[in-house]
C-alpha atoms as a PDB file:
ATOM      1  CA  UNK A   1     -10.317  44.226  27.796  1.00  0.00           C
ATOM      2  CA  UNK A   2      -6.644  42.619  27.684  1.00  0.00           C
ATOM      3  CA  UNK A   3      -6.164  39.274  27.687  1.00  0.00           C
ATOM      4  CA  UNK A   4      -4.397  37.757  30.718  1.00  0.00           C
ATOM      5  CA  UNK A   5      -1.796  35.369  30.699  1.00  0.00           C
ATOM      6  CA  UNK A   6      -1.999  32.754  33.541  1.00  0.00           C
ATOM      7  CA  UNK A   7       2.192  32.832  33.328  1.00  0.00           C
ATOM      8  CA  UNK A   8       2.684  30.088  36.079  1.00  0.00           C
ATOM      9  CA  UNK A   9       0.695  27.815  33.575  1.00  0.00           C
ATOM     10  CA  UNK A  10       2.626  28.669  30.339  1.00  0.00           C
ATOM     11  CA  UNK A  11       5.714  27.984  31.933  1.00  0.00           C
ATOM     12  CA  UNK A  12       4.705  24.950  33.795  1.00  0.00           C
ATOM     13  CA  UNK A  13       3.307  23.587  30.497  1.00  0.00           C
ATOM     14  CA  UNK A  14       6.493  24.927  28.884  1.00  0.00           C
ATOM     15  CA  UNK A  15       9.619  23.761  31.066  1.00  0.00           C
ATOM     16  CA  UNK A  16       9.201  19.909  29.956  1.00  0.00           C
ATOM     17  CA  UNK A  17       9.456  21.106  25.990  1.00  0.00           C
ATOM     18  CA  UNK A  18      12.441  22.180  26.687  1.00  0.00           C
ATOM     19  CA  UNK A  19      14.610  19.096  27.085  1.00  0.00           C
ATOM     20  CA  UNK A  20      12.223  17.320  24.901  1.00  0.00           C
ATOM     21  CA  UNK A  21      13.315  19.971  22.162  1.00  0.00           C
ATOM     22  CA  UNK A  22      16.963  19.190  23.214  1.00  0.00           C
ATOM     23  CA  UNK A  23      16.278  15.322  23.056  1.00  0.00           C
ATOM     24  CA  UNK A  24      15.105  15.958  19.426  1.00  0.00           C
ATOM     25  CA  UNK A  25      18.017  17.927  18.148  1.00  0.00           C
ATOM     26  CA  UNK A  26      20.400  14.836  19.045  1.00  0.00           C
ATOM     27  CA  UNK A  27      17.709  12.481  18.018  1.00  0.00           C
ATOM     28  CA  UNK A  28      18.021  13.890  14.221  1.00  0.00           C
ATOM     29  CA  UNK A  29      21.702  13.605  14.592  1.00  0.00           C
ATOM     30  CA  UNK A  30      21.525   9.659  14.849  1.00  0.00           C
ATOM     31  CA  UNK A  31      18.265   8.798  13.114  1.00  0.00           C
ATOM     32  CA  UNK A  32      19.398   8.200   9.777  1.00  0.00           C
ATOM     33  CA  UNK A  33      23.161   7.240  10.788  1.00  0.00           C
ATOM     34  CA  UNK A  34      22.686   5.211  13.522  1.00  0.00           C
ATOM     35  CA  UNK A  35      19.029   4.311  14.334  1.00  0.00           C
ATOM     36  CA  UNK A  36      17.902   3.545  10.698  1.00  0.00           C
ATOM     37  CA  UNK A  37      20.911   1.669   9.515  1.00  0.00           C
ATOM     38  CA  UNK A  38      22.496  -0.077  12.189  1.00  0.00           C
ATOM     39  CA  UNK A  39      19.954  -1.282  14.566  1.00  0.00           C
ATOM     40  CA  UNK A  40      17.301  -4.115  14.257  1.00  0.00           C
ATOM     41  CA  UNK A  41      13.898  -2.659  14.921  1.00  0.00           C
ATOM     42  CA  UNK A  42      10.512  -4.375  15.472  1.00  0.00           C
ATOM     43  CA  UNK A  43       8.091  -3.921  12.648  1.00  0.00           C
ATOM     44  CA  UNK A  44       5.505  -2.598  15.188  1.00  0.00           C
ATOM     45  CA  UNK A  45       7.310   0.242  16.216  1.00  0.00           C
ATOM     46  CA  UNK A  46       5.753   3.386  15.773  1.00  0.00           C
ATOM     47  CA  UNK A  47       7.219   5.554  12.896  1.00  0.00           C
ATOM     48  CA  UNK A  48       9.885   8.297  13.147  1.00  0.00           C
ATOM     49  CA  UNK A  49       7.340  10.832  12.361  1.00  0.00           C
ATOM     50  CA  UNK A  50       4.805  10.242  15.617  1.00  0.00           C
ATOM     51  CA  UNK A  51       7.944  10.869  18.306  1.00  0.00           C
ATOM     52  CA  UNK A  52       7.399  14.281  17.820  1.00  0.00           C
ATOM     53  CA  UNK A  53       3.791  14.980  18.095  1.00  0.00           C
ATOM     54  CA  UNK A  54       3.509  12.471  20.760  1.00  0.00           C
ATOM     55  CA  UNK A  55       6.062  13.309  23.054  1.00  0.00           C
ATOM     56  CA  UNK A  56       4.898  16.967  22.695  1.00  0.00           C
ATOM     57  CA  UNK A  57       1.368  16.453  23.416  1.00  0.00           C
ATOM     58  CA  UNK A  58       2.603  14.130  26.864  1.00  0.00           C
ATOM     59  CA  UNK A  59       5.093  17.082  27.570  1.00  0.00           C
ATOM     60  CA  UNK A  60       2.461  19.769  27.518  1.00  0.00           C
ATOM     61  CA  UNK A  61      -0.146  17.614  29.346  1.00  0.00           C
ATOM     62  CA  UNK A  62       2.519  16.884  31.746  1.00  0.00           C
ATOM     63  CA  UNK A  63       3.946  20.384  32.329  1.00  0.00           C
ATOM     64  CA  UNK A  64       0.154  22.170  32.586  1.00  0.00           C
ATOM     65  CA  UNK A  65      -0.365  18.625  35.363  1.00  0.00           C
ATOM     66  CA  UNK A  66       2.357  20.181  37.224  1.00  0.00           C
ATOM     67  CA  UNK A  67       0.946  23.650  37.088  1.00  0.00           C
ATOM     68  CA  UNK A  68      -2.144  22.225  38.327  1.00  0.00           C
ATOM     69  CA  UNK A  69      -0.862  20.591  41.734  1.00  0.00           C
ATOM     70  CA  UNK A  70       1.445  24.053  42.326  1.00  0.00           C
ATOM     71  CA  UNK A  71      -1.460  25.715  42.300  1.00  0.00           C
ATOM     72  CA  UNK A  72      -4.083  23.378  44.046  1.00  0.00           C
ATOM     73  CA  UNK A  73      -1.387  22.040  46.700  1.00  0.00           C
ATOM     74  CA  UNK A  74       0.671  25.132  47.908  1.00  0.00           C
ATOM     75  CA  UNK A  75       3.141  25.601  45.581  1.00  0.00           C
ATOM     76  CA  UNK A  76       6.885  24.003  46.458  1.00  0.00           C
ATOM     77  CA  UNK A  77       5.917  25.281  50.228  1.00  0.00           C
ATOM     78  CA  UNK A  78       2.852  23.159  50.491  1.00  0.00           C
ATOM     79  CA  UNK A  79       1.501  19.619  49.949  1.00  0.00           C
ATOM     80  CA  UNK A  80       2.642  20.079  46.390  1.00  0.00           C
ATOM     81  CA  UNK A  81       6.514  20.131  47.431  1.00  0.00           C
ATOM     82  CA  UNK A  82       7.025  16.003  46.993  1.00  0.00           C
ATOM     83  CA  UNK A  83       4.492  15.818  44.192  1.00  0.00           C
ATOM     84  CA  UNK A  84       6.763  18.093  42.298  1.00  0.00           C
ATOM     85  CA  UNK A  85       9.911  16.907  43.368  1.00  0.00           C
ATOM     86  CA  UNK A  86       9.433  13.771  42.310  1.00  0.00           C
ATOM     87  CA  UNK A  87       7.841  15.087  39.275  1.00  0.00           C
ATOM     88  CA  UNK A  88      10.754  16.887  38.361  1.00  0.00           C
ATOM     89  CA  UNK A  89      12.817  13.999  38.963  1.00  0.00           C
ATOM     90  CA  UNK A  90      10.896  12.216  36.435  1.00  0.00           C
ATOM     91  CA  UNK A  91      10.999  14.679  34.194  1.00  0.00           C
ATOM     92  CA  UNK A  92      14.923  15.078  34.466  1.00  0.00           C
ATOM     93  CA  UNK A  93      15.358  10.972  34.079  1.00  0.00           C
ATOM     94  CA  UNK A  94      13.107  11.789  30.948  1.00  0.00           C
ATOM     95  CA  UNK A  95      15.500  13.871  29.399  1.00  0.00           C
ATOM     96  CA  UNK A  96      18.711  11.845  30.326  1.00  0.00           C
ATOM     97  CA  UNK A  97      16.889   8.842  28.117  1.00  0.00           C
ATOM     98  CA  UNK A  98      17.464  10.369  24.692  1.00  0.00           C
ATOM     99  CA  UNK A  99      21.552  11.556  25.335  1.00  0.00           C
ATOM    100  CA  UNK A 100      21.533   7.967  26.350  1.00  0.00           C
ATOM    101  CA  UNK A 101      19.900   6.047  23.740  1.00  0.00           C
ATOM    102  CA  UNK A 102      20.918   8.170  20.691  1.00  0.00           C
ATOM    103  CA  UNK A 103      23.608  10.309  22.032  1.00  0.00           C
ATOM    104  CA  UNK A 104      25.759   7.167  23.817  1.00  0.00           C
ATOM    105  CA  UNK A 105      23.932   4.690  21.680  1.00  0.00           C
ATOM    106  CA  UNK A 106      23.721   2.963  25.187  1.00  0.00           C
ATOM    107  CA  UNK A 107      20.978   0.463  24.566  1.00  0.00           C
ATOM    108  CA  UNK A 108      21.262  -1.305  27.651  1.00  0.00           C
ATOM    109  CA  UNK A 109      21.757   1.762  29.966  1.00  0.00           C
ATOM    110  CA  UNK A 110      19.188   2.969  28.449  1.00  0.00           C
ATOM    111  CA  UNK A 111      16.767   0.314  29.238  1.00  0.00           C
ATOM    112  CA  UNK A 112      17.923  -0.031  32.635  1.00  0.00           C
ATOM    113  CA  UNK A 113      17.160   4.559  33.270  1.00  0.00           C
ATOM    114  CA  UNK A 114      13.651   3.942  31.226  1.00  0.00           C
ATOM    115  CA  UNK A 115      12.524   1.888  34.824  1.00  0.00           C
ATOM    116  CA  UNK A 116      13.518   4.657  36.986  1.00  0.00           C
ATOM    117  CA  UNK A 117      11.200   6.859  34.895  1.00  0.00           C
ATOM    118  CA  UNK A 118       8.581   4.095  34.920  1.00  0.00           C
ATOM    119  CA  UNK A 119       8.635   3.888  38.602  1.00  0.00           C
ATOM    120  CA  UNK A 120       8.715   7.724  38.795  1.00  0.00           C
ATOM    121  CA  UNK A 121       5.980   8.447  36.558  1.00  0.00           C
ATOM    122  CA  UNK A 122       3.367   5.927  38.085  1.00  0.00           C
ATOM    123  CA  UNK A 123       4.518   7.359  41.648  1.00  0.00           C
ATOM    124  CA  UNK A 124       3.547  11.322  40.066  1.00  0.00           C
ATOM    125  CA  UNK A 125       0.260  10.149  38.826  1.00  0.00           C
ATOM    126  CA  UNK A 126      -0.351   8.742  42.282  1.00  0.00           C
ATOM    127  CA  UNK A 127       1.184  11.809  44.242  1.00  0.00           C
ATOM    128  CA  UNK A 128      -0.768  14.483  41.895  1.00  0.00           C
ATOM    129  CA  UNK A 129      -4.201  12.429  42.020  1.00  0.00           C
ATOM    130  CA  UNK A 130      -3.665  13.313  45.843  1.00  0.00           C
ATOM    131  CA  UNK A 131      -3.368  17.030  45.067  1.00  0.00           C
ATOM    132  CA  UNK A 132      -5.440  17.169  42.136  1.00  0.00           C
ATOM    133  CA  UNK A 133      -7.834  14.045  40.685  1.00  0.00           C
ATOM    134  CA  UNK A 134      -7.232  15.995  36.987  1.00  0.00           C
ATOM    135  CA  UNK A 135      -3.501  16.651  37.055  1.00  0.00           C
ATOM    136  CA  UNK A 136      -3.136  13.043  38.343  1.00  0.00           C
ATOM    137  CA  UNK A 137      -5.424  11.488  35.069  1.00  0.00           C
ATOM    138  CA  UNK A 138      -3.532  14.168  32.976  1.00  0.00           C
ATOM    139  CA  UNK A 139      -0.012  11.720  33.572  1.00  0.00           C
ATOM    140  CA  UNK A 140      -1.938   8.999  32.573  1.00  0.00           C
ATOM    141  CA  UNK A 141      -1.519   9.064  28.895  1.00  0.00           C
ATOM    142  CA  UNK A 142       2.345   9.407  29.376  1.00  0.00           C
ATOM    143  CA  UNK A 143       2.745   6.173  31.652  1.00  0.00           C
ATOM    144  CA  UNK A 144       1.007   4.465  28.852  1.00  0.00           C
ATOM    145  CA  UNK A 145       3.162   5.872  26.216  1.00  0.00           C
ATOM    146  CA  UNK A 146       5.670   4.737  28.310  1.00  0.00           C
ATOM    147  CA  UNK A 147       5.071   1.444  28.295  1.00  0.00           C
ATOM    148  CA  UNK A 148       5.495   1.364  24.481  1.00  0.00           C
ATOM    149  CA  UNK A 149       8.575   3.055  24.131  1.00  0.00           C
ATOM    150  CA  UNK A 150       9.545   0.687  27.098  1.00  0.00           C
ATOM    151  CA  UNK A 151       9.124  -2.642  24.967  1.00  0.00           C
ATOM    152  CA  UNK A 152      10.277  -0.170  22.083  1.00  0.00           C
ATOM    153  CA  UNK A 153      13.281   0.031  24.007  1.00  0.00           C
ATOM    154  CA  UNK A 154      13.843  -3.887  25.318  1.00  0.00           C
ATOM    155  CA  UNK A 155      13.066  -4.803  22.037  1.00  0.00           C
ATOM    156  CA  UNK A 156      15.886  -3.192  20.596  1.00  0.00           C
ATOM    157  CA  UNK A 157      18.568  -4.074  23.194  1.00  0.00           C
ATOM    158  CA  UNK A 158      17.002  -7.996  23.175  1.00  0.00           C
ATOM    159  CA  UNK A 159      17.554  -8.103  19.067  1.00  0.00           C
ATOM    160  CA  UNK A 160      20.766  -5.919  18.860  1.00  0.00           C
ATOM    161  CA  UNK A 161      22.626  -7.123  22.165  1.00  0.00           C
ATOM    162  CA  UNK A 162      25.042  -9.646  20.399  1.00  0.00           C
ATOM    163  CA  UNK A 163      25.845  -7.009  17.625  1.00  0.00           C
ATOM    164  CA  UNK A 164      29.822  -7.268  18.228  1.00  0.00           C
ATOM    165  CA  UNK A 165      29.436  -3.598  15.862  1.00  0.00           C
ATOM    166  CA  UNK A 166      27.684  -2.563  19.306  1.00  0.00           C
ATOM    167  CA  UNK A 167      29.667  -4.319  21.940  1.00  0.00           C
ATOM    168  CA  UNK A 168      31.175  -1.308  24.231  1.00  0.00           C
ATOM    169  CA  UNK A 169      28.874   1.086  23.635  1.00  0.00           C
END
């Protein structure tokens, strides 16, 4: 018998990899040039290596969450249609971080576009919980991450803001 591939569910579970894969190629860029060697960085930061793992693990759990309340709540025709949207908005403000951060080297900006994806990721939790109890718990794990690489984040600006080397950018 041939295995059959639930494709709305790959690709759901797939589509936030993709700028997470983008986010890593210019995080590389500015890890050792930039990040490393320039900036002041809390000693409880997690290391360099976890980013990856993590934030592929939240993507996945994320994307098959989405999949999850398409599926249970109509699709982008049914209840599902604001769930998603503002899913996808999150998801979009998550990708926008990382050209921001490491691409800009916009601390501050930075900071100030990690609360719209705060505020966007609690309201998806809440909005898929509505759909789907699962896919709602499933976005759990990221708004937690979240609130590390939000101190992660203020931490850095907070120690680095007088920096004249960083003034303008």
């Amino acid at each position: 018998m041939p295995v059959q591939i639930n494709w709305p569910a790959v690709v759901g579970t797939a589509i936030p990899n993709l700028g997470g894969i983008a986010g890593g190629i210019i995080t590389r860029r500015n890890i050792k040039s930039w990040y490393e060697v320039q900036l002041k960085r809390p000693s409880w930061r997690p290391p360099n290596w976890a980013f990856g793992p993590v934030w592929t693990s939240l993507y996945c759990s994320m994307g098959f969450a989405s999949y999850l309340v398409w599926r249970d709540g109509g699709g982008f025709e049914g209840a599902a249609k604001l769930p998603l949207m503002v899913y996808g908005s999150n998801v979009l403000l998550n990708w926008a971080w990382t050209p921001i951060f490491f691409g800009a080297k916009r601390i501050d900006l930075a900071l100030y576009e990690m609360q719209l994806i705060n505020v966007t990721a609690v309201a998806t939790a809440y909005l898929f919980h509505e759909i789907n109890p699962v896919a709602g718990y499933l976005i759990i794990p990221y708004c937690l991450w979240l609130s590390v690489a939000t101190a992660l984040n203020y931490t850095i600006w907070k120690d680095n803001k007088d920096d004249p080397k960083l003034k303008g950018q």
